[in-house]
C-alpha atoms as a PDB file:
ATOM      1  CA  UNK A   1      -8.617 -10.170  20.249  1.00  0.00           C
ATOM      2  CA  UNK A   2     -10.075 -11.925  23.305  1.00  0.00           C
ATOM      3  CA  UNK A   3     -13.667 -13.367  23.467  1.00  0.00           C
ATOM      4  CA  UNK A   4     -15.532 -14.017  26.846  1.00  0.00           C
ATOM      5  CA  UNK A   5     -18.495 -15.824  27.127  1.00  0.00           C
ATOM      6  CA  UNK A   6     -19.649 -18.677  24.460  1.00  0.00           C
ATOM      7  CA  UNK A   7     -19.536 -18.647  20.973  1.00  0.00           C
ATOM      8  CA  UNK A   8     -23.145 -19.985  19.794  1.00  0.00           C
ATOM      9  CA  UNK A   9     -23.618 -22.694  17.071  1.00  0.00           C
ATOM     10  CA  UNK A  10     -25.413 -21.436  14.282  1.00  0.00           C
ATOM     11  CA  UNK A  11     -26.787 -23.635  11.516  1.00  0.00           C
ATOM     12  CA  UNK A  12     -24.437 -24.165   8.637  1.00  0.00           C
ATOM     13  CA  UNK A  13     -26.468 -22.464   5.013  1.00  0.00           C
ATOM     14  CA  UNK A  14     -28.123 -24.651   3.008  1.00  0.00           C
ATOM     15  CA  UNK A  15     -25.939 -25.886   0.193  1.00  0.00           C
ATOM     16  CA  UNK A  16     -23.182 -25.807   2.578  1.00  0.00           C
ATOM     17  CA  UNK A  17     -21.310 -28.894   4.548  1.00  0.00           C
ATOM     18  CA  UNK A  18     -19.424 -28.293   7.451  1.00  0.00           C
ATOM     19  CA  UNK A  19     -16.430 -30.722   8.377  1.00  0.00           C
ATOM     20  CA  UNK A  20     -14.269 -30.965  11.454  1.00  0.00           C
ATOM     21  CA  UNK A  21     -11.069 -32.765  12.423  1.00  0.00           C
ATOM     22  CA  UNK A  22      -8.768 -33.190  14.863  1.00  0.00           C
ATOM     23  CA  UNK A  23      -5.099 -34.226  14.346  1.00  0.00           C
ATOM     24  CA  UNK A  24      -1.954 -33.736  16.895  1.00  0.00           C
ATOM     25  CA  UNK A  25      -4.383 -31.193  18.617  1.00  0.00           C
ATOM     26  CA  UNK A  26      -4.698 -28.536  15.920  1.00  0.00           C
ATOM     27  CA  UNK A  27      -8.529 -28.862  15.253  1.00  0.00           C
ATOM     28  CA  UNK A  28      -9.114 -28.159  11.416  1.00  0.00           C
ATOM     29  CA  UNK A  29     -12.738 -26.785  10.205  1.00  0.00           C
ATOM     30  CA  UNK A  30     -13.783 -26.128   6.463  1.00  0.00           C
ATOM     31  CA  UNK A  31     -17.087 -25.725   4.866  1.00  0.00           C
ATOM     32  CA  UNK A  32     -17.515 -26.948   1.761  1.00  0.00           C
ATOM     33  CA  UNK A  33     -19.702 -25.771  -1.155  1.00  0.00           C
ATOM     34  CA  UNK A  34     -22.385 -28.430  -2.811  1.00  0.00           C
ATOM     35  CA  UNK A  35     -19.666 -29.275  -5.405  1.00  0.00           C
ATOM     36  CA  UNK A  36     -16.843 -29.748  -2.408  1.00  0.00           C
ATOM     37  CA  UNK A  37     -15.140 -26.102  -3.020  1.00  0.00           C
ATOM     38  CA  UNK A  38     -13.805 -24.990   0.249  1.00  0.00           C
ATOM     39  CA  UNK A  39     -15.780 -22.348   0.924  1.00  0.00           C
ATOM     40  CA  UNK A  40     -14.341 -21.229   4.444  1.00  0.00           C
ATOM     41  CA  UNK A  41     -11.818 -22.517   6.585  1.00  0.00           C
ATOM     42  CA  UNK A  42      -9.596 -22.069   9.875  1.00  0.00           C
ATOM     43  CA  UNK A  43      -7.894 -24.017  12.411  1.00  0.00           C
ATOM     44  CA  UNK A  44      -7.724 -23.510  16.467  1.00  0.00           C
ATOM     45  CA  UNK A  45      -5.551 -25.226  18.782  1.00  0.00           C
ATOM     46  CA  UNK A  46      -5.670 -25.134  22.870  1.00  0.00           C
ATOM     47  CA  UNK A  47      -2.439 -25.033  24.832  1.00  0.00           C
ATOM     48  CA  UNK A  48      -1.209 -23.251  28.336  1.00  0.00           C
ATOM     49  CA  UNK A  49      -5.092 -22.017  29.032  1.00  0.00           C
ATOM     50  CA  UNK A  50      -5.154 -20.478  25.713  1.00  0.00           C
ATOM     51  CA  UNK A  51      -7.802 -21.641  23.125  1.00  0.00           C
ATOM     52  CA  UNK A  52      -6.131 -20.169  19.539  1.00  0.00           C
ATOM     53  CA  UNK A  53      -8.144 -19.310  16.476  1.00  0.00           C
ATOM     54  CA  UNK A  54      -5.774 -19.190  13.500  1.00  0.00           C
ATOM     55  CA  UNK A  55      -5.955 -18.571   9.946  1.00  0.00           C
ATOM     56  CA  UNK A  56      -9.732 -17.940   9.889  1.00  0.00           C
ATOM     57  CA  UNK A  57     -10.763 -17.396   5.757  1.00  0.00           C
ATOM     58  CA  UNK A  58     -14.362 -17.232   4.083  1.00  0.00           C
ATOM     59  CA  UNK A  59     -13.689 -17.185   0.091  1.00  0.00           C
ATOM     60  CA  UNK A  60     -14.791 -13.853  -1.126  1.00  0.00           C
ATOM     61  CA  UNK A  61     -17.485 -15.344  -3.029  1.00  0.00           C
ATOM     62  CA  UNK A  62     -19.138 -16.801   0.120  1.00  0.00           C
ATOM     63  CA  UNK A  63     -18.751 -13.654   2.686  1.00  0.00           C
ATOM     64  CA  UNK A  64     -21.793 -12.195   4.365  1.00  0.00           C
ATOM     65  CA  UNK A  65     -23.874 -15.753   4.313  1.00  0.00           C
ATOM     66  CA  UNK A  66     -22.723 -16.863   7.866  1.00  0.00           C
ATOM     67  CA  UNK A  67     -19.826 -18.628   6.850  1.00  0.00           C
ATOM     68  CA  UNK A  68     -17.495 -17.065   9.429  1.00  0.00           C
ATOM     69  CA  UNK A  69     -19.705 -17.577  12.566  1.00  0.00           C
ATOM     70  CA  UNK A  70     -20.508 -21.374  11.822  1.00  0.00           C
ATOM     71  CA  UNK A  71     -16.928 -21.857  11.430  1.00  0.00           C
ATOM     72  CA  UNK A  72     -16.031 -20.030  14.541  1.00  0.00           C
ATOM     73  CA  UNK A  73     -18.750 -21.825  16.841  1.00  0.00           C
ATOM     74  CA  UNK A  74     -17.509 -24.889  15.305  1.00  0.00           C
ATOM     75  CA  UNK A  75     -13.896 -24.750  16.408  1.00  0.00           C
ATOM     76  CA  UNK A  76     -15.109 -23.317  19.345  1.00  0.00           C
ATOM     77  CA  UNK A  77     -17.110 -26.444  20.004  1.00  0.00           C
ATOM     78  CA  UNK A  78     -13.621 -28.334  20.479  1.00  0.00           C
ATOM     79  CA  UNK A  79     -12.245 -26.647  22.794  1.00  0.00           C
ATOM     80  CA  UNK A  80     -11.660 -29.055  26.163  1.00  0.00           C
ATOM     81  CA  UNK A  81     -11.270 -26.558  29.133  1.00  0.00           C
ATOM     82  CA  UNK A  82     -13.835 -24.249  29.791  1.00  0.00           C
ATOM     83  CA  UNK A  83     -10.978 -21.628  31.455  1.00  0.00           C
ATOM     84  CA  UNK A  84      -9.134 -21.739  28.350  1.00  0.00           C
ATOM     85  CA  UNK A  85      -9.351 -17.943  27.064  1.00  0.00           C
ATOM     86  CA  UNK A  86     -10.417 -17.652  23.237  1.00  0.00           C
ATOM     87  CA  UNK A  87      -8.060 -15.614  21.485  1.00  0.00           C
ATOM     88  CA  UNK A  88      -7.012 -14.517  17.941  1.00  0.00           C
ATOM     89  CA  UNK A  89      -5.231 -11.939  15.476  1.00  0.00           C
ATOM     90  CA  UNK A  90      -7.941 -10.344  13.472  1.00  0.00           C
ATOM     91  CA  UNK A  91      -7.343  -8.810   9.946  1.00  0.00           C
ATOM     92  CA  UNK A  92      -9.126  -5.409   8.932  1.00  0.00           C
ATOM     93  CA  UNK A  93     -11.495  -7.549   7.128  1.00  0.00           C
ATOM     94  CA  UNK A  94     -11.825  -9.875   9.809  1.00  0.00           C
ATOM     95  CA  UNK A  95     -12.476  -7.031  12.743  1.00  0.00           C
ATOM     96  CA  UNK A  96     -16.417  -6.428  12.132  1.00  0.00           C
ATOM     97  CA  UNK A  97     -17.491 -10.071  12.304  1.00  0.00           C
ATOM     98  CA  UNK A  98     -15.331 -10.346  15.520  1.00  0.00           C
ATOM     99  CA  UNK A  99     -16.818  -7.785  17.202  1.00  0.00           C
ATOM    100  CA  UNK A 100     -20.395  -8.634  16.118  1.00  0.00           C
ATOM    101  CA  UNK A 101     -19.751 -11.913  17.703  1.00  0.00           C
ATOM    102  CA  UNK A 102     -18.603 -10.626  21.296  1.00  0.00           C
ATOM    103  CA  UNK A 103     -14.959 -10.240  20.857  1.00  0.00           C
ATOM    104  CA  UNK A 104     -12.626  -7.331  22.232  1.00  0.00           C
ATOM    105  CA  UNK A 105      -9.491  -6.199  21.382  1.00  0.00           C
ATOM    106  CA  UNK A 106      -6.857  -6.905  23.726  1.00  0.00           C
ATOM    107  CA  UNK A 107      -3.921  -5.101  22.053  1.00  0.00           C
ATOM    108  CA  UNK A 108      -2.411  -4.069  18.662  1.00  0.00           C
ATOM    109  CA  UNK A 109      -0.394  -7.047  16.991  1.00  0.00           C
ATOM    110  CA  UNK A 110       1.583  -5.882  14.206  1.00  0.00           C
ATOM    111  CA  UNK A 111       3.922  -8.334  12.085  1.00  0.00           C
ATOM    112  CA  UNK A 112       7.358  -6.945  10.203  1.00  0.00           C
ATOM    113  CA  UNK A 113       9.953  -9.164   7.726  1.00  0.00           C
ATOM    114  CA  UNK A 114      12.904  -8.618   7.259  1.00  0.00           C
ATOM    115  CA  UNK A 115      15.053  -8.864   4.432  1.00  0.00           C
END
């Protein structure tokens, strides 16, 4: 999926602390529950004019409180070139709270194993 256009801060939910890191430029978000649970979580990284969300997660006790778009507007917030294009691989679950938020899908990514 590919987003155009800003991805808006909102306020992190009461009982909730957000925390953000950088380290060898793989920016690392998680929001933490009043007793320091990790609620939600996901990491981004920008590199060749691409700004990657990756391994996006709200615990299923947590969905549907705003986790997902305070997590994405804070990685989002990191990101150093302003004509670096958002993108990410969505999951089924994932696909409705993307779209809500203004991204599109670009193509169909499909992963196999082999054993």
């Amino acid at each position: 999926m590919i987003h155009d256009g800003s991805l808006q801060a909102p306020a992190v939910p009461a009982g909730y602390r957000l925390d953000v890191a950088t380290s060898q430029a793989i920016t690392t978000a998680r929001i933490f529950t009043g007793d320091g649970t990790v609620a939600a979580s996901g990491h981004a990284v920008e590199h060749a004019g691409v700004f990657v969300f990756d391994r996006i997660v709200t615990e299923a006790a947590h969905r549907r409180r705003g986790l997902g778009r305070a997590l994405i507007a804070a990685l989002a917030a990191r990101q150093r070139s302003g004509s670096a294009r958002p993108v990410l691989v969505a999951t089924e679950d994932g696909l409705k709270l993307y779209a809500s938020l203004g991204w599109h899908i670009q193509s169909a990514y499909s992963t196999a194993t082999i054993i």
